[in-house]
PDB file of N, CA and C in Angstrom:
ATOM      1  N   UNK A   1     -50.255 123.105 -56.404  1.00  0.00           N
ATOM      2  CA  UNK A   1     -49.175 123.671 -57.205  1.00  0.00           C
ATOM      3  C   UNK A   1     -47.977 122.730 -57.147  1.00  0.00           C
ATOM      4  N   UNK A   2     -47.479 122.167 -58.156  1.00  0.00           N
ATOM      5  CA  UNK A   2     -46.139 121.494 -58.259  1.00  0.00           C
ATOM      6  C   UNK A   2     -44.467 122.258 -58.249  1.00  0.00           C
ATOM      7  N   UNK A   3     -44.109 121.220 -57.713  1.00  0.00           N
ATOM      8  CA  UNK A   3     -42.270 122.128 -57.351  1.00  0.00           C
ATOM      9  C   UNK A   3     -41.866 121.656 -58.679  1.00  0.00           C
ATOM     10  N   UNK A   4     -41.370 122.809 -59.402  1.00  0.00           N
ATOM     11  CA  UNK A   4     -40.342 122.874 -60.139  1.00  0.00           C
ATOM     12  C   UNK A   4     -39.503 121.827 -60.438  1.00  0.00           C
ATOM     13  N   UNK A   5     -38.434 121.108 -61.085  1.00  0.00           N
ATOM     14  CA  UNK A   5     -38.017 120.174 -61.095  1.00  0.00           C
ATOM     15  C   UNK A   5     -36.412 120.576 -60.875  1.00  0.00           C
ATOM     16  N   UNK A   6     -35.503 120.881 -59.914  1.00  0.00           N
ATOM     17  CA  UNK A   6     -33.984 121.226 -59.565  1.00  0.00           C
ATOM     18  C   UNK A   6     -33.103 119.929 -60.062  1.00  0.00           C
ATOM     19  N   UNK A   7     -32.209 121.026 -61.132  1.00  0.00           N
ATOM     20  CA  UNK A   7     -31.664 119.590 -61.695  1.00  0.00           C
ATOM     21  C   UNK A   7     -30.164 120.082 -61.221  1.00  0.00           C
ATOM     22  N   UNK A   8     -29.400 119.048 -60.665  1.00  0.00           N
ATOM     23  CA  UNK A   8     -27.665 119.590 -60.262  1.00  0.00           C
ATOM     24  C   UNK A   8     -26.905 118.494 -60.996  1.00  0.00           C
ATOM     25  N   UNK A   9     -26.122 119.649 -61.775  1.00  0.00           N
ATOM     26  CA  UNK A   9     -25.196 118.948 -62.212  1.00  0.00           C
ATOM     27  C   UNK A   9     -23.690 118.184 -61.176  1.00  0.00           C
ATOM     28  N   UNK A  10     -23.033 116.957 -61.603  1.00  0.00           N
ATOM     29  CA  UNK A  10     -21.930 116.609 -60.572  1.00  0.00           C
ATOM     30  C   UNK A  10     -21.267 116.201 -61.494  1.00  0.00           C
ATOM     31  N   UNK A  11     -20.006 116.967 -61.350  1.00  0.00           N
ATOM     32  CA  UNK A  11     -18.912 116.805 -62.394  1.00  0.00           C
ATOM     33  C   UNK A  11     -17.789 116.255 -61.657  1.00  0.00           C
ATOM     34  N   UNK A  12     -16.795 115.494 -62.260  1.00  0.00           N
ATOM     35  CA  UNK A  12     -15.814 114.580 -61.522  1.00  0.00           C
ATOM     36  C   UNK A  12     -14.996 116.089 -61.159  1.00  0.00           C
ATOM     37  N   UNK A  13     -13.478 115.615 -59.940  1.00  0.00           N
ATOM     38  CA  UNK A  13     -12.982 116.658 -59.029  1.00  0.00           C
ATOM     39  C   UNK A  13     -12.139 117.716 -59.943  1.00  0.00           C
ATOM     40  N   UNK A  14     -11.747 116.870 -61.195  1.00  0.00           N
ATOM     41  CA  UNK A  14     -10.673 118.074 -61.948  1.00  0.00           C
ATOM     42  C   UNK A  14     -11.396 118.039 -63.094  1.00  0.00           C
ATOM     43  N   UNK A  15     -12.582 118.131 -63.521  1.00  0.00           N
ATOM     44  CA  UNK A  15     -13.558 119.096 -64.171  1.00  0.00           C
ATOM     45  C   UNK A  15     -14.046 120.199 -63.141  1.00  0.00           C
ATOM     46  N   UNK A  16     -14.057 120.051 -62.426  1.00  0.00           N
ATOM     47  CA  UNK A  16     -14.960 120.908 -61.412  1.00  0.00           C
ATOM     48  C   UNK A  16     -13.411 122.097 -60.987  1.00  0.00           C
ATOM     49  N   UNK A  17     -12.959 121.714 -60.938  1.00  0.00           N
ATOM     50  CA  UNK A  17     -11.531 122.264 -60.164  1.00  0.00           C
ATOM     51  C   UNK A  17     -11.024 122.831 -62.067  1.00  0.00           C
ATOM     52  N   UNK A  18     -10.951 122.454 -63.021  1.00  0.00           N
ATOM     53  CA  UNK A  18     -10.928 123.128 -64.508  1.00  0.00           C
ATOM     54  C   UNK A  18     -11.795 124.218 -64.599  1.00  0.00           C
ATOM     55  N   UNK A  19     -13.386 124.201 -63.895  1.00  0.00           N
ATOM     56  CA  UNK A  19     -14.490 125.078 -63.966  1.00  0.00           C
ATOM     57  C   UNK A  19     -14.227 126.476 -63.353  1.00  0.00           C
ATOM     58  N   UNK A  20     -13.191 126.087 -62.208  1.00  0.00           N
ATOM     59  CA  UNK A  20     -13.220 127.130 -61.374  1.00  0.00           C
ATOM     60  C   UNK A  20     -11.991 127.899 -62.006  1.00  0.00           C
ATOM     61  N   UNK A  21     -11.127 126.896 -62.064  1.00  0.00           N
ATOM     62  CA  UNK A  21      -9.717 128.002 -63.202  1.00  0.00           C
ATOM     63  C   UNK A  21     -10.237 128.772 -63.957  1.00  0.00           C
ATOM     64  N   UNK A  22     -11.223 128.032 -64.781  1.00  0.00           N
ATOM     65  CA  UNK A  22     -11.808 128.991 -65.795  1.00  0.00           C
ATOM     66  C   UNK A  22     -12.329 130.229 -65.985  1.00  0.00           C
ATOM     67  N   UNK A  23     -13.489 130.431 -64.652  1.00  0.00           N
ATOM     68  CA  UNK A  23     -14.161 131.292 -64.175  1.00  0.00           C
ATOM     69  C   UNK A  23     -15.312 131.156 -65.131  1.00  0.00           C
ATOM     70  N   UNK A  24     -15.648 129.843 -65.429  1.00  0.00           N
ATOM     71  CA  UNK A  24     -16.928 129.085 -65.877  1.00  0.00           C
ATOM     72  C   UNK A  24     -18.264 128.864 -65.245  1.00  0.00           C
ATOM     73  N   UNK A  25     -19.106 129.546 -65.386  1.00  0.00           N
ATOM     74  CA  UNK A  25     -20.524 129.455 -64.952  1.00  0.00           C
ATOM     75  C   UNK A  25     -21.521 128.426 -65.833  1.00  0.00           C
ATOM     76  N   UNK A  26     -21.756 127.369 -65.796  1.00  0.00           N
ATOM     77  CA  UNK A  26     -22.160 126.143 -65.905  1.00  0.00           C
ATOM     78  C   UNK A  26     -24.163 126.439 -66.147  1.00  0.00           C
ATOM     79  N   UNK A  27     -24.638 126.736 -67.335  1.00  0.00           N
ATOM     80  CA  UNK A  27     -25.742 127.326 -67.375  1.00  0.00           C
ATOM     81  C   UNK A  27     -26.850 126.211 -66.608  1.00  0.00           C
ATOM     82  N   UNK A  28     -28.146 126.678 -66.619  1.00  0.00           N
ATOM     83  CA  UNK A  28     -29.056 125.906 -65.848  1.00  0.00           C
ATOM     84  C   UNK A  28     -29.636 125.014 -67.298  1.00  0.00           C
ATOM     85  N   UNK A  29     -29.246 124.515 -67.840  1.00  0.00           N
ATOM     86  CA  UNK A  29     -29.390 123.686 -69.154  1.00  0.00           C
ATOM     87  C   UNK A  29     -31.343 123.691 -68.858  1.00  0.00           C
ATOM     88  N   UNK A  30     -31.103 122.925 -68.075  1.00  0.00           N
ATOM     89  CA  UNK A  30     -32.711 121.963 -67.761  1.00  0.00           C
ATOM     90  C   UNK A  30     -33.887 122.658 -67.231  1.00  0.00           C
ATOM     91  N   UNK A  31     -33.898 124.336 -67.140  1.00  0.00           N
ATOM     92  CA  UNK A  31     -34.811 124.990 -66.522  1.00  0.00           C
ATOM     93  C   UNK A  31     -35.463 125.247 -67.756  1.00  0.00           C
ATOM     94  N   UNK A  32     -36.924 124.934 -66.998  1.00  0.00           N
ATOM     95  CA  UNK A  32     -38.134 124.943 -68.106  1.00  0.00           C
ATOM     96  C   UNK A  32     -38.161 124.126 -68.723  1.00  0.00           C
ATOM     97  N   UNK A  33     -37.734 123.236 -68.929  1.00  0.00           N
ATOM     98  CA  UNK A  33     -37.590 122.158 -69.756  1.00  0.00           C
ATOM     99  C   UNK A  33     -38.706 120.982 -69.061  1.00  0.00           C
ATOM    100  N   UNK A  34     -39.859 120.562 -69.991  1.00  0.00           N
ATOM    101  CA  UNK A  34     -40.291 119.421 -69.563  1.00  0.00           C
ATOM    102  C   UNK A  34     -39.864 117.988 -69.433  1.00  0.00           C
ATOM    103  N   UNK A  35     -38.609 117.745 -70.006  1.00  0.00           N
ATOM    104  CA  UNK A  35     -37.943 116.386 -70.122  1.00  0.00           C
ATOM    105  C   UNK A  35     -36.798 116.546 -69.487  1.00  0.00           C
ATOM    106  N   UNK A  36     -36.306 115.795 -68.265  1.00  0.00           N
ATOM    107  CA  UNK A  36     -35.055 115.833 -67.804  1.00  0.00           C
ATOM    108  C   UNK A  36     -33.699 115.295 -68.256  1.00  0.00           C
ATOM    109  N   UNK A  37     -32.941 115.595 -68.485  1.00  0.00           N
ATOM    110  CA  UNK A  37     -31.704 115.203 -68.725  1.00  0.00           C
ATOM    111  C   UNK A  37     -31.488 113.374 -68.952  1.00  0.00           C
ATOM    112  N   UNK A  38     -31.245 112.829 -69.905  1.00  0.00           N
ATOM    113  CA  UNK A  38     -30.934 111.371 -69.801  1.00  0.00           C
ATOM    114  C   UNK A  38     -29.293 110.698 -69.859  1.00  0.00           C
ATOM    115  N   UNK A  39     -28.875 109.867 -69.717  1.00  0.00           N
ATOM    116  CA  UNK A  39     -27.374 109.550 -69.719  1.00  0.00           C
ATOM    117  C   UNK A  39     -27.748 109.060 -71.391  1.00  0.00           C
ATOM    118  N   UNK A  40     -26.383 109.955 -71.710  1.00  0.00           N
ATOM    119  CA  UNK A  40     -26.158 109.292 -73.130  1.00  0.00           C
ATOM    120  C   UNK A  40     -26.536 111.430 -73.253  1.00  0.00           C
ATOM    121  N   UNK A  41     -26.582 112.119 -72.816  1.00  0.00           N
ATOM    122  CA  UNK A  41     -27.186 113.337 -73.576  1.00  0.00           C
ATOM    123  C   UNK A  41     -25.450 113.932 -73.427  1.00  0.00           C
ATOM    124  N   UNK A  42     -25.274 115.115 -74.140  1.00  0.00           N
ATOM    125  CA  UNK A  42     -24.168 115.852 -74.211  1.00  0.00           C
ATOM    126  C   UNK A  42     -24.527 116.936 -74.331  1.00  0.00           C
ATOM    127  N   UNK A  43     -24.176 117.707 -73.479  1.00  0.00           N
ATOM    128  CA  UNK A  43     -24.143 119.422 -74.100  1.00  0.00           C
ATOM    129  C   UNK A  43     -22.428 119.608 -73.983  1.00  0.00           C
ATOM    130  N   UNK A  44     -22.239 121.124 -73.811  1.00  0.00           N
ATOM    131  CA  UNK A  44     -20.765 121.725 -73.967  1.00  0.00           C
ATOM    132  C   UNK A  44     -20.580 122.943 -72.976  1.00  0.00           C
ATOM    133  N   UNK A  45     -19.842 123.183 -72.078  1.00  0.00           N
ATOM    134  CA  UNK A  45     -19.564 124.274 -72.143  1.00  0.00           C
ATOM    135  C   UNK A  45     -18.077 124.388 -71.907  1.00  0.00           C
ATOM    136  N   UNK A  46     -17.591 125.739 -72.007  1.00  0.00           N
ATOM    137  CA  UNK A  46     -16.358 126.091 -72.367  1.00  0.00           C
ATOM    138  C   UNK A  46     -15.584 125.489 -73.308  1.00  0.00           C
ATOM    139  N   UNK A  47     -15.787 124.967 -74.342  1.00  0.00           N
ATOM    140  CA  UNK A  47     -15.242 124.258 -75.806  1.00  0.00           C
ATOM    141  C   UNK A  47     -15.114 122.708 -75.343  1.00  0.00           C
ATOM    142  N   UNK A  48     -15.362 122.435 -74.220  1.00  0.00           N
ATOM    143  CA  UNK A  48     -15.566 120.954 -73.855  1.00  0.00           C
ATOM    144  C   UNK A  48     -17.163 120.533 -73.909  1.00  0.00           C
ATOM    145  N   UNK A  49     -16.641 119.129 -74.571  1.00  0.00           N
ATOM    146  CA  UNK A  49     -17.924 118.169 -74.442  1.00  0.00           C
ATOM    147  C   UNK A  49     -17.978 117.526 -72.813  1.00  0.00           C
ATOM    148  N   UNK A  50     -19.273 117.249 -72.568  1.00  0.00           N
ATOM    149  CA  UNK A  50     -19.577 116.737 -71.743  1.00  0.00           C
ATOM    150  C   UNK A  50     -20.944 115.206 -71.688  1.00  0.00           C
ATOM    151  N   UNK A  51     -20.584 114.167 -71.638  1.00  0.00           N
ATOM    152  CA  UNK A  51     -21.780 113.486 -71.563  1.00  0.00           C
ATOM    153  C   UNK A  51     -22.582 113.031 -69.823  1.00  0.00           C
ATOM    154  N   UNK A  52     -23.846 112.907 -70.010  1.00  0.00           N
ATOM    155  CA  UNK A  52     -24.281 112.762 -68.785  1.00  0.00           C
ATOM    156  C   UNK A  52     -24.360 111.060 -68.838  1.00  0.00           C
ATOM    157  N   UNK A  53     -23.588 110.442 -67.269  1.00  0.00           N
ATOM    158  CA  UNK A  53     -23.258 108.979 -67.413  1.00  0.00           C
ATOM    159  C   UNK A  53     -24.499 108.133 -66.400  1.00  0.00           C
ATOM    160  N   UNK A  54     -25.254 109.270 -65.567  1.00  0.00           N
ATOM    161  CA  UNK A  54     -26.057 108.452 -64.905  1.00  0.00           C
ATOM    162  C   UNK A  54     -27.093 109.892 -63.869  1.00  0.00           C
ATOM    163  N   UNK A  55     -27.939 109.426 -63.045  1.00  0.00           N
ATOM    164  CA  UNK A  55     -28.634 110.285 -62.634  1.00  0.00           C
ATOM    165  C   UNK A  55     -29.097 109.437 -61.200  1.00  0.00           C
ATOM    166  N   UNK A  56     -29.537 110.154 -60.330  1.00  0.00           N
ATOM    167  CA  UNK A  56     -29.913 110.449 -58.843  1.00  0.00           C
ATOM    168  C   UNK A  56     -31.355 110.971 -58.562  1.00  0.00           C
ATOM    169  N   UNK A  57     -32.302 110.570 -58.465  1.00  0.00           N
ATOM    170  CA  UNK A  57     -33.663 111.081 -58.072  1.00  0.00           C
ATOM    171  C   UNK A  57     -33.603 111.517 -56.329  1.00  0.00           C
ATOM    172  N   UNK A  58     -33.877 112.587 -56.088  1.00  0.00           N
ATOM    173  CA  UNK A  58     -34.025 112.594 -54.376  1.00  0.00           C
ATOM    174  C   UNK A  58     -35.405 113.364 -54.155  1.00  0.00           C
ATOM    175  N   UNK A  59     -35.583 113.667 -52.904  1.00  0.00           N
ATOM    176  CA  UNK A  59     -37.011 114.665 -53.104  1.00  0.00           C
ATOM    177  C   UNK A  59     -36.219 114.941 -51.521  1.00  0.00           C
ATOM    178  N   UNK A  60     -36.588 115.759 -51.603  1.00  0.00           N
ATOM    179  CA  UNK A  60     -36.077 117.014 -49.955  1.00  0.00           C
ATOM    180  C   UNK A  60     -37.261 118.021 -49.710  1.00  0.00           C
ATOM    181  N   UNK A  61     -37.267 118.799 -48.745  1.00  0.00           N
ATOM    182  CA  UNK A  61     -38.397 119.655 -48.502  1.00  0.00           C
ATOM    183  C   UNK A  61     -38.554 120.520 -49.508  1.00  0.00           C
ATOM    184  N   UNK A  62     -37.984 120.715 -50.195  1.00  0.00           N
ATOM    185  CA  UNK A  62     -38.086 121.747 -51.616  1.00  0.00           C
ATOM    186  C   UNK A  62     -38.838 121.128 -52.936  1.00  0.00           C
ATOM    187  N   UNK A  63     -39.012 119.727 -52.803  1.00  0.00           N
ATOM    188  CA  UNK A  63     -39.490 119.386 -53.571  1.00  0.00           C
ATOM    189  C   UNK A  63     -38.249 117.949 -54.262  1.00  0.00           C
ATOM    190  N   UNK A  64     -38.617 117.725 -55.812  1.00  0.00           N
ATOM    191  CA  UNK A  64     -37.655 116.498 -56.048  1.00  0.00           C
ATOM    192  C   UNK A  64     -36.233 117.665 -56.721  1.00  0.00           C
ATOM    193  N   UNK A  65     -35.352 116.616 -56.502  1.00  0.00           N
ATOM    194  CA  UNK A  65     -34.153 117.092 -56.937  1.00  0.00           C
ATOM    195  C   UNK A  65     -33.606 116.324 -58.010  1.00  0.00           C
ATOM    196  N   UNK A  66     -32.835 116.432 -59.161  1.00  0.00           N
ATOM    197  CA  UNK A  66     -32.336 115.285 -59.882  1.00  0.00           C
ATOM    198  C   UNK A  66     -31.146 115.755 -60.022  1.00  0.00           C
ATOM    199  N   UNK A  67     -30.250 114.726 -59.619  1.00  0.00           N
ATOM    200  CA  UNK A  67     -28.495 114.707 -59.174  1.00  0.00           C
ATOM    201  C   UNK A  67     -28.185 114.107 -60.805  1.00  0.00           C
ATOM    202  N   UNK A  68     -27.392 115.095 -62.000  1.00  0.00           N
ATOM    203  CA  UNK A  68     -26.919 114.198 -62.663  1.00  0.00           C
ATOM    204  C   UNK A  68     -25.356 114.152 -62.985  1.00  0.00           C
ATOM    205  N   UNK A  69     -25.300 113.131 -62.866  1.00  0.00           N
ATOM    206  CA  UNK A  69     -23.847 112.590 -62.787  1.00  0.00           C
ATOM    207  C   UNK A  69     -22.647 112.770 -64.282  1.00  0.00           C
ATOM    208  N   UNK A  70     -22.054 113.692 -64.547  1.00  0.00           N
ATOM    209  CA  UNK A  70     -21.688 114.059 -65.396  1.00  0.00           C
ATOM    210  C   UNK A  70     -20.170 113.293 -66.358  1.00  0.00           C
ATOM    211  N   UNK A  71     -19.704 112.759 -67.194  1.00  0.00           N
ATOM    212  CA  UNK A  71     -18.579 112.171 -67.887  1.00  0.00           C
ATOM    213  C   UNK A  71     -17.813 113.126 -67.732  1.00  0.00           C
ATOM    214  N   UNK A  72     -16.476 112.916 -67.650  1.00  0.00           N
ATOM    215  CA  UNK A  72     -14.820 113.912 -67.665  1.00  0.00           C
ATOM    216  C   UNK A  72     -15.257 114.564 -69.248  1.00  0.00           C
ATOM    217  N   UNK A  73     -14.699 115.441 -69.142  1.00  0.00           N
ATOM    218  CA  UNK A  73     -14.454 116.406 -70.605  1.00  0.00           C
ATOM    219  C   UNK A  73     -13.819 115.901 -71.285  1.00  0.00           C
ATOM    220  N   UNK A  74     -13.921 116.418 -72.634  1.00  0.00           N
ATOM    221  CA  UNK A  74     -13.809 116.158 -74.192  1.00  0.00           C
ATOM    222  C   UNK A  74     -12.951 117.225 -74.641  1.00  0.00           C
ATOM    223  N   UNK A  75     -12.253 117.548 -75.196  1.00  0.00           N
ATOM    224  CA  UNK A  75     -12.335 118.794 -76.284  1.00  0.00           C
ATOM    225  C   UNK A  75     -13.057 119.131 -77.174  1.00  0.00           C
ATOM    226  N   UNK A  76     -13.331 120.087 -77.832  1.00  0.00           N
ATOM    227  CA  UNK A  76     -14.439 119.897 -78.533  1.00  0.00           C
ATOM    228  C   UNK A  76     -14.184 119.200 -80.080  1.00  0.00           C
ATOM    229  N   UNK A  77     -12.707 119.488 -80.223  1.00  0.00           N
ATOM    230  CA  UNK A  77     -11.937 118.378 -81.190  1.00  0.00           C
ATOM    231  C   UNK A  77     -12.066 116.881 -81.417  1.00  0.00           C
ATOM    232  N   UNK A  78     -12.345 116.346 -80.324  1.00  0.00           N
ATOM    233  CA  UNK A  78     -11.911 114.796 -79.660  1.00  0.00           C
ATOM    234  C   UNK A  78     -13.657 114.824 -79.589  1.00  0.00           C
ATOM    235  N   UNK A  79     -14.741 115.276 -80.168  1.00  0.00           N
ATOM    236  CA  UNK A  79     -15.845 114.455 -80.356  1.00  0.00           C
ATOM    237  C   UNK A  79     -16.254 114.094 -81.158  1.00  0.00           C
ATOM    238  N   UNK A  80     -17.119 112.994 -80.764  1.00  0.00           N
ATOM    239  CA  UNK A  80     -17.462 111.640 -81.692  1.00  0.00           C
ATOM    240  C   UNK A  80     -18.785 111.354 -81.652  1.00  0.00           C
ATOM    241  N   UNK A  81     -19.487 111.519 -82.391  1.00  0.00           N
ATOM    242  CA  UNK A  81     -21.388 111.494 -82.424  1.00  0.00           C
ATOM    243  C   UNK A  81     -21.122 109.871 -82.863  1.00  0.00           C
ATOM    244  N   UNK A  82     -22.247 109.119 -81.802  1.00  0.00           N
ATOM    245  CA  UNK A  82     -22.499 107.795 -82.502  1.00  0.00           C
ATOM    246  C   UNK A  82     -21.485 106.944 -82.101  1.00  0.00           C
TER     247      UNK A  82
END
């Protein structure tokens, strides 16, 4: 039987510290998902963009983990496809 694939997001200190003002719960984007997260991907939450700038492979007793490393926020005004 294979472990699941745990994906954690890491957001710089005043996105993360914005998240918590907010009372923002940060969905599990990547559960169930057969393709993991790549840099260059964007989702959104709370009317901010977010791009993913890089990623972390680990494996721990739980199985592998993937650390991804998240870009400072956007507004959702201030985005730019391309």
């Amino acid at each position: 039987m294979s472990n699941p694939l745990r994906t954690v997001l890491v957001f710089s200190h005043e996105d993360q510290a914005w998240l918590r003002r907010s009372n923002l719960v940060v969905p599990d984007y990547w559960r169930g998902h057969g393709v993991a997260p790549m840099p260059g991907d964007v989702f959104r939450v709370g009317g901010r963009q977010f791009t993913i700038q890089g990623r972390l492979w680990e494996h721990d007793l739980h199985g592998p983990l993937l650390r991804v490393f998240v870009g400072a926020a956007h507004a959702e005004s201030d985005s730019v496809f391309g």
